[in-house]
PDB file of N, CA and C in Angstrom:
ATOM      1  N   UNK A   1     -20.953  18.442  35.644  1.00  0.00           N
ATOM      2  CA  UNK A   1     -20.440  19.722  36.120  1.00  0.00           C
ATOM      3  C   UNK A   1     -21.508  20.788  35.912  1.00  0.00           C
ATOM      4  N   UNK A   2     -21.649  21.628  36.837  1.00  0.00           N
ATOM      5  CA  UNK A   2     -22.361  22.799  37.164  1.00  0.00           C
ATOM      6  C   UNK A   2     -22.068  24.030  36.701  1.00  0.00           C
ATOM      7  N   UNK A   3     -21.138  24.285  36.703  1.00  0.00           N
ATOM      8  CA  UNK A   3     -20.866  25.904  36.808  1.00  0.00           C
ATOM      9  C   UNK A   3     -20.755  26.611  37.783  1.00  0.00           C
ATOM     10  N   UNK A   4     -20.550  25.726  39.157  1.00  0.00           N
ATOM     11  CA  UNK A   4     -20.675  26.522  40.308  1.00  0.00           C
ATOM     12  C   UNK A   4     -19.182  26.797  40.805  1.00  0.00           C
ATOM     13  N   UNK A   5     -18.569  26.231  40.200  1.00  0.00           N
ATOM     14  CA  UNK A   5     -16.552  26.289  40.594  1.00  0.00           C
ATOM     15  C   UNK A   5     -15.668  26.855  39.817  1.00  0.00           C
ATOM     16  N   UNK A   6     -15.044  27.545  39.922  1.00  0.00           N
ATOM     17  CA  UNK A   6     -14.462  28.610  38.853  1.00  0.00           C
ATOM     18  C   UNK A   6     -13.090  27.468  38.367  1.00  0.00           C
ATOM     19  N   UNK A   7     -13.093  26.224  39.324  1.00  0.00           N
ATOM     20  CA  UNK A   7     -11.682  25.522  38.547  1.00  0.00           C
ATOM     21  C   UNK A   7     -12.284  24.491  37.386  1.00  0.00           C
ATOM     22  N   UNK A   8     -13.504  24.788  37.360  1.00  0.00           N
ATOM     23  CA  UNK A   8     -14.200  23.695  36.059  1.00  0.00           C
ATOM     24  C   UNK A   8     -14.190  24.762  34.792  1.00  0.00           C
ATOM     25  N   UNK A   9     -14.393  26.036  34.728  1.00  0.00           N
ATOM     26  CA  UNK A   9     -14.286  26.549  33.722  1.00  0.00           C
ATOM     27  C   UNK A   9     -13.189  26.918  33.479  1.00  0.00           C
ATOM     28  N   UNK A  10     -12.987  27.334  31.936  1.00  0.00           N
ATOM     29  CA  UNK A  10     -11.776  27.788  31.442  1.00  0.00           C
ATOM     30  C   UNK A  10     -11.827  28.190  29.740  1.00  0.00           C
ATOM     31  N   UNK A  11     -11.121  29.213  29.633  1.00  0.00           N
ATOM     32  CA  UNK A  11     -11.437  30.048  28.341  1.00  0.00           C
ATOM     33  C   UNK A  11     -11.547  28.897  26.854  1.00  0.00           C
ATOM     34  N   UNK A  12     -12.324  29.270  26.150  1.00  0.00           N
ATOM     35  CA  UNK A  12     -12.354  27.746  25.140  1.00  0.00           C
ATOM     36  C   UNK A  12     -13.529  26.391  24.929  1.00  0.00           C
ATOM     37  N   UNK A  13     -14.074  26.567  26.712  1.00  0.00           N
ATOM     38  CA  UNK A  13     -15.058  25.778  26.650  1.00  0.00           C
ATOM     39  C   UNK A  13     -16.250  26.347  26.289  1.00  0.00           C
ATOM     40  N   UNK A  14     -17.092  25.287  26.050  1.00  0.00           N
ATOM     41  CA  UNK A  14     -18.314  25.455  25.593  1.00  0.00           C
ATOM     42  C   UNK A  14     -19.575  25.505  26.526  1.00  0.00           C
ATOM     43  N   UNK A  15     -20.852  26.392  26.723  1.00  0.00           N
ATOM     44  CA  UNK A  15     -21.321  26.533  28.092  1.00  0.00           C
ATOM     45  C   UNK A  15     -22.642  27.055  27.577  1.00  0.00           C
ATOM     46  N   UNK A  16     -23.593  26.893  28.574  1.00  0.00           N
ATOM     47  CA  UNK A  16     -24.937  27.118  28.431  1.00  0.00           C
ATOM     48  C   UNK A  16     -24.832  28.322  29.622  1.00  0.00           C
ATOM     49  N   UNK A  17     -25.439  29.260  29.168  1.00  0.00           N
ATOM     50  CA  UNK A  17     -25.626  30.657  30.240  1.00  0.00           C
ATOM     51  C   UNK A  17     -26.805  31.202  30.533  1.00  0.00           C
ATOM     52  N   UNK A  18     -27.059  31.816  31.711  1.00  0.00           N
ATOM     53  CA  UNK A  18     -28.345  32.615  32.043  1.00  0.00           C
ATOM     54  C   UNK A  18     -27.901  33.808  32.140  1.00  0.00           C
ATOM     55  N   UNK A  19     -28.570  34.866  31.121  1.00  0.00           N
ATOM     56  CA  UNK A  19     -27.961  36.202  30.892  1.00  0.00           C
ATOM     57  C   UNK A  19     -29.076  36.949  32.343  1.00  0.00           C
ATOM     58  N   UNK A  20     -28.778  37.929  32.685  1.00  0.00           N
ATOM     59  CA  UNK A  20     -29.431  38.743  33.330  1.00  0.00           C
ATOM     60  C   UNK A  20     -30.914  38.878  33.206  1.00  0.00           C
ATOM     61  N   UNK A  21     -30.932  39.138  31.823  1.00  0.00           N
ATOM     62  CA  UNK A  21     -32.337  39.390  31.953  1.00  0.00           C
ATOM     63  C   UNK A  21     -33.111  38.043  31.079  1.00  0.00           C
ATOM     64  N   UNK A  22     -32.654  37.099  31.315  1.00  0.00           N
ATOM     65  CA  UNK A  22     -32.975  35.957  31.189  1.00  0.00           C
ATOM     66  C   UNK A  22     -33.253  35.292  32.789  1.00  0.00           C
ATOM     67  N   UNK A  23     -33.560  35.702  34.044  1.00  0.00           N
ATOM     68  CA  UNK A  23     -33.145  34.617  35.396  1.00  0.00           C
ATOM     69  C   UNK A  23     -34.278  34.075  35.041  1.00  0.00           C
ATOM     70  N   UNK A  24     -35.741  35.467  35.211  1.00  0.00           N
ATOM     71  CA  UNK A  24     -37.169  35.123  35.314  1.00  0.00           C
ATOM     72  C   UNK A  24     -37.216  33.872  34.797  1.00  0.00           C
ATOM     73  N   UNK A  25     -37.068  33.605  33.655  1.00  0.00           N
ATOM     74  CA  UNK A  25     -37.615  32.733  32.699  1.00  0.00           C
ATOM     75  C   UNK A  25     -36.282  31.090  32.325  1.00  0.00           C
ATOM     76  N   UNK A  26     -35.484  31.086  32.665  1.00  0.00           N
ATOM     77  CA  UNK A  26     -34.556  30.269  32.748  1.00  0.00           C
ATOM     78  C   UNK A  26     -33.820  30.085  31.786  1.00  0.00           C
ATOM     79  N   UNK A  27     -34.222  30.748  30.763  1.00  0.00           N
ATOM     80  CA  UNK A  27     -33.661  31.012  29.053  1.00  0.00           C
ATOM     81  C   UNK A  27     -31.978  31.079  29.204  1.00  0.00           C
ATOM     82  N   UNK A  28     -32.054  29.472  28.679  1.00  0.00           N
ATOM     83  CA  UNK A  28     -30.368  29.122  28.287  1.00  0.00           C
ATOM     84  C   UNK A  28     -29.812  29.830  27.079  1.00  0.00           C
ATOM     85  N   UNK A  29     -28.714  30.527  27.090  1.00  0.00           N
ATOM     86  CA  UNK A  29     -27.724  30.568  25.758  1.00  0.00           C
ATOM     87  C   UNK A  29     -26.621  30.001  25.587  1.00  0.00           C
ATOM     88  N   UNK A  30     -26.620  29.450  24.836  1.00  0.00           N
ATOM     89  CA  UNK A  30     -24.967  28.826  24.277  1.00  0.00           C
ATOM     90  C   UNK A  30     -23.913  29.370  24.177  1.00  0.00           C
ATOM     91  N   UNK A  31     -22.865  28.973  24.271  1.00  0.00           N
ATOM     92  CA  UNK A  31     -21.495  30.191  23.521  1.00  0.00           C
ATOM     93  C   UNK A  31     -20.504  29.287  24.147  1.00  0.00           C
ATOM     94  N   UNK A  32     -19.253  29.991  23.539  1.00  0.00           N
ATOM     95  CA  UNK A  32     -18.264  29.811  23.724  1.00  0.00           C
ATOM     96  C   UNK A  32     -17.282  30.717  25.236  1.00  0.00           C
ATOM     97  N   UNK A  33     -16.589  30.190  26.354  1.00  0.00           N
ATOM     98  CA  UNK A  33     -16.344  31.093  27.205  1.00  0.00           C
ATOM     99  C   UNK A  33     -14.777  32.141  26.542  1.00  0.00           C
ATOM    100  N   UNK A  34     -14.630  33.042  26.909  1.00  0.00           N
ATOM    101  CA  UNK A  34     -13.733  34.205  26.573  1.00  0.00           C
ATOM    102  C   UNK A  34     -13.293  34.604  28.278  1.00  0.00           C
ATOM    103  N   UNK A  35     -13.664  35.034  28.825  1.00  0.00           N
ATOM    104  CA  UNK A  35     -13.226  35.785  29.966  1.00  0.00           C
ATOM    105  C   UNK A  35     -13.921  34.996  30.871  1.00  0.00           C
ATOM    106  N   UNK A  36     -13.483  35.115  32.372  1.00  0.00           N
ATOM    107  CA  UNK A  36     -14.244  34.489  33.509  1.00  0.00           C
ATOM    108  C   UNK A  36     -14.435  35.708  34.784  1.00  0.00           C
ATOM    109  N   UNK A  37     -15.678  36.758  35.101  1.00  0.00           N
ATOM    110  CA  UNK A  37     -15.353  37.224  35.784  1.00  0.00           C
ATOM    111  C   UNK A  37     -15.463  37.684  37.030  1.00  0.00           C
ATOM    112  N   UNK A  38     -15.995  36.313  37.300  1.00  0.00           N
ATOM    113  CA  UNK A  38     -16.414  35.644  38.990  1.00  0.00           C
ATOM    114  C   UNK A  38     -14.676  35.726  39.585  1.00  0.00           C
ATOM    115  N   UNK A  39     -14.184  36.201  40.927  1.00  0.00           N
ATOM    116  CA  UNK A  39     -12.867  36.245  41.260  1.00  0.00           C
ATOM    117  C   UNK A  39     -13.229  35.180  42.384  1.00  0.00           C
ATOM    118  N   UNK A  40     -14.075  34.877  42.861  1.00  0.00           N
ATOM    119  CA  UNK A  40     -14.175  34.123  43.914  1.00  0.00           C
ATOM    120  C   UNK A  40     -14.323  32.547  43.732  1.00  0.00           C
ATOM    121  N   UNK A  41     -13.957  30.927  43.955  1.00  0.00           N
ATOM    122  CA  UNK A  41     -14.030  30.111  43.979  1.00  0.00           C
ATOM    123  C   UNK A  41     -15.083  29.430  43.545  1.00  0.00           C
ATOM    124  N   UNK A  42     -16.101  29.632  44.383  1.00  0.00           N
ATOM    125  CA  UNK A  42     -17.751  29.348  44.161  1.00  0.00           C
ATOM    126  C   UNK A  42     -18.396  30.310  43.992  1.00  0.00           C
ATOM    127  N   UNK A  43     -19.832  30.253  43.369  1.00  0.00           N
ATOM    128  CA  UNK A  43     -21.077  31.218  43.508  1.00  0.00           C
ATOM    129  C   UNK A  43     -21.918  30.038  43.333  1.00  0.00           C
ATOM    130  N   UNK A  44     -23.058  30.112  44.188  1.00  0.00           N
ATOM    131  CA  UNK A  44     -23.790  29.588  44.284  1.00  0.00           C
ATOM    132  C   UNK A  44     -25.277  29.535  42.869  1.00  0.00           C
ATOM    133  N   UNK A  45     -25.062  30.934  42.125  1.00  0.00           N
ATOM    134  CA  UNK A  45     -25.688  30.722  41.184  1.00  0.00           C
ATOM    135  C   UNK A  45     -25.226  30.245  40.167  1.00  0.00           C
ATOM    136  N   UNK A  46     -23.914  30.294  39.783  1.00  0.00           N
ATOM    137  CA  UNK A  46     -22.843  30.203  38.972  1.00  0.00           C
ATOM    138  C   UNK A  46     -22.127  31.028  38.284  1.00  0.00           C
ATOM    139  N   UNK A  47     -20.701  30.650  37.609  1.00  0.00           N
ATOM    140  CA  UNK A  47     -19.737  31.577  37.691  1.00  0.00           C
ATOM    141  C   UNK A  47     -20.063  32.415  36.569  1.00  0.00           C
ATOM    142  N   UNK A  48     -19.785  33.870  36.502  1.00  0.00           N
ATOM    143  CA  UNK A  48     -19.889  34.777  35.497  1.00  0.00           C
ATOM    144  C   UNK A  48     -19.143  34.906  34.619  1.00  0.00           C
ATOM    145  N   UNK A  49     -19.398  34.712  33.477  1.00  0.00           N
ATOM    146  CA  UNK A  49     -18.370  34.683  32.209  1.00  0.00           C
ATOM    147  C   UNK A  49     -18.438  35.529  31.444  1.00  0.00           C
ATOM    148  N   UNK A  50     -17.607  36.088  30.442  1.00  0.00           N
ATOM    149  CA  UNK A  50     -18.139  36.569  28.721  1.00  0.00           C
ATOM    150  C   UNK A  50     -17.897  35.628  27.790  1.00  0.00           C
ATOM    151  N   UNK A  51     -19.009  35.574  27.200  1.00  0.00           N
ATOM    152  CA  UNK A  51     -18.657  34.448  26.141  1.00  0.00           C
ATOM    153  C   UNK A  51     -17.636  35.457  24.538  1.00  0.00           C
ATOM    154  N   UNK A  52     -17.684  34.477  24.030  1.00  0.00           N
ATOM    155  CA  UNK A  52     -16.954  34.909  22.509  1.00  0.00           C
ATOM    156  C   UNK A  52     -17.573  35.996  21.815  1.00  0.00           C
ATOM    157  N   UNK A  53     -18.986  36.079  21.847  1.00  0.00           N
ATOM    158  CA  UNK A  53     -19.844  36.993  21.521  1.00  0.00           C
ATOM    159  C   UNK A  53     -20.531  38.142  21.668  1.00  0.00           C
ATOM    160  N   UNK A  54     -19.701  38.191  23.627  1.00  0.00           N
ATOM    161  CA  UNK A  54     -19.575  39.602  24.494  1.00  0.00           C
ATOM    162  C   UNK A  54     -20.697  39.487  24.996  1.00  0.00           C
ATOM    163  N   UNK A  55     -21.892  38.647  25.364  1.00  0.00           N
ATOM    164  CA  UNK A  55     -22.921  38.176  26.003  1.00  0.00           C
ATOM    165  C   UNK A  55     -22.529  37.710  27.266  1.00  0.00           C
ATOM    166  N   UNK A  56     -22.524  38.205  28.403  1.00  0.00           N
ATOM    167  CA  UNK A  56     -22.339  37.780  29.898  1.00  0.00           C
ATOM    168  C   UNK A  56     -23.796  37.240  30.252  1.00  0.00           C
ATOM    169  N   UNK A  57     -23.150  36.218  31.526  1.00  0.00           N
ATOM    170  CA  UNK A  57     -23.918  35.442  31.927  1.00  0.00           C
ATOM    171  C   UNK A  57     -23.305  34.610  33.023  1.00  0.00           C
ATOM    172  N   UNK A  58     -24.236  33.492  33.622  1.00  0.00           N
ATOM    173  CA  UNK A  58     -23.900  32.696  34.702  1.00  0.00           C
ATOM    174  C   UNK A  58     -23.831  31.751  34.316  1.00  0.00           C
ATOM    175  N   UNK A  59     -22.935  30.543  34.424  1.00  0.00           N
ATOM    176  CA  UNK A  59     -22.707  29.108  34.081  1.00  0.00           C
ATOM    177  C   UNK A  59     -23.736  28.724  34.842  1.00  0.00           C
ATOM    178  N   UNK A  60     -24.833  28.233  33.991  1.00  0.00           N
ATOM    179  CA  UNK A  60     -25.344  26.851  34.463  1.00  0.00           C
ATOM    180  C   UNK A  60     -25.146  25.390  33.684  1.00  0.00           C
ATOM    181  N   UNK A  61     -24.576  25.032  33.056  1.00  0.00           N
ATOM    182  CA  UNK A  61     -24.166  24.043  32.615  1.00  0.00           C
ATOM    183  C   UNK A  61     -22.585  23.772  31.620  1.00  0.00           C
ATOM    184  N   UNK A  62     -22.177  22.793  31.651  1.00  0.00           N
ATOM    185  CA  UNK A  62     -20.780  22.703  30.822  1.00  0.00           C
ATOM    186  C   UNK A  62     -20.987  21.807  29.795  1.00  0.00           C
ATOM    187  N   UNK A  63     -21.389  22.183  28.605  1.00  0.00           N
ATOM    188  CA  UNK A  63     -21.555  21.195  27.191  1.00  0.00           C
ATOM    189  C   UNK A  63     -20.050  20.473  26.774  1.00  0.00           C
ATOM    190  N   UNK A  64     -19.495  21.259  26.477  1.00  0.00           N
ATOM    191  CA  UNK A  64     -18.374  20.582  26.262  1.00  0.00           C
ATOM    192  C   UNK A  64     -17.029  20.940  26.713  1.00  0.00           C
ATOM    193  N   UNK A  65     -15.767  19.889  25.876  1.00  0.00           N
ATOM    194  CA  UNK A  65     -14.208  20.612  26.332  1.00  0.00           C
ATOM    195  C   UNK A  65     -14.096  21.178  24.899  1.00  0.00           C
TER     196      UNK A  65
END
């Protein structure tokens, strides 16, 4: 799983993110998801979250359930 479908995420999971000013450089962060706040189905970069730690970002990967 990607991060590109808003029905794969869900508050609780665990996720690797690209913060904003992280794209340049591809710099993953970890966290936990809290909020989801992509409203649309897909994004092609991936879906926008807040993690537990109030760090937004784009799902690019799903570590765990």
């Amino acid at each position: 799983m990607n991060g590109r479908y808003r029905k794969e995420i869900r508050p609780g999971l665990e996720v690797e993110i690209v913060q904003k000013r992280d794209q340049r450089t591809g710099r993953r962060t970890r966290g936990v998801v809290m909020d989801i706040l992509t409203n649309s189905s897909f994004h092609p970069q991936g879906i926008k979250v807040r993690l537990a730690d109030g760090r937004i970002g784009r799902v690019q990967a799903i570590v765990g359930s």
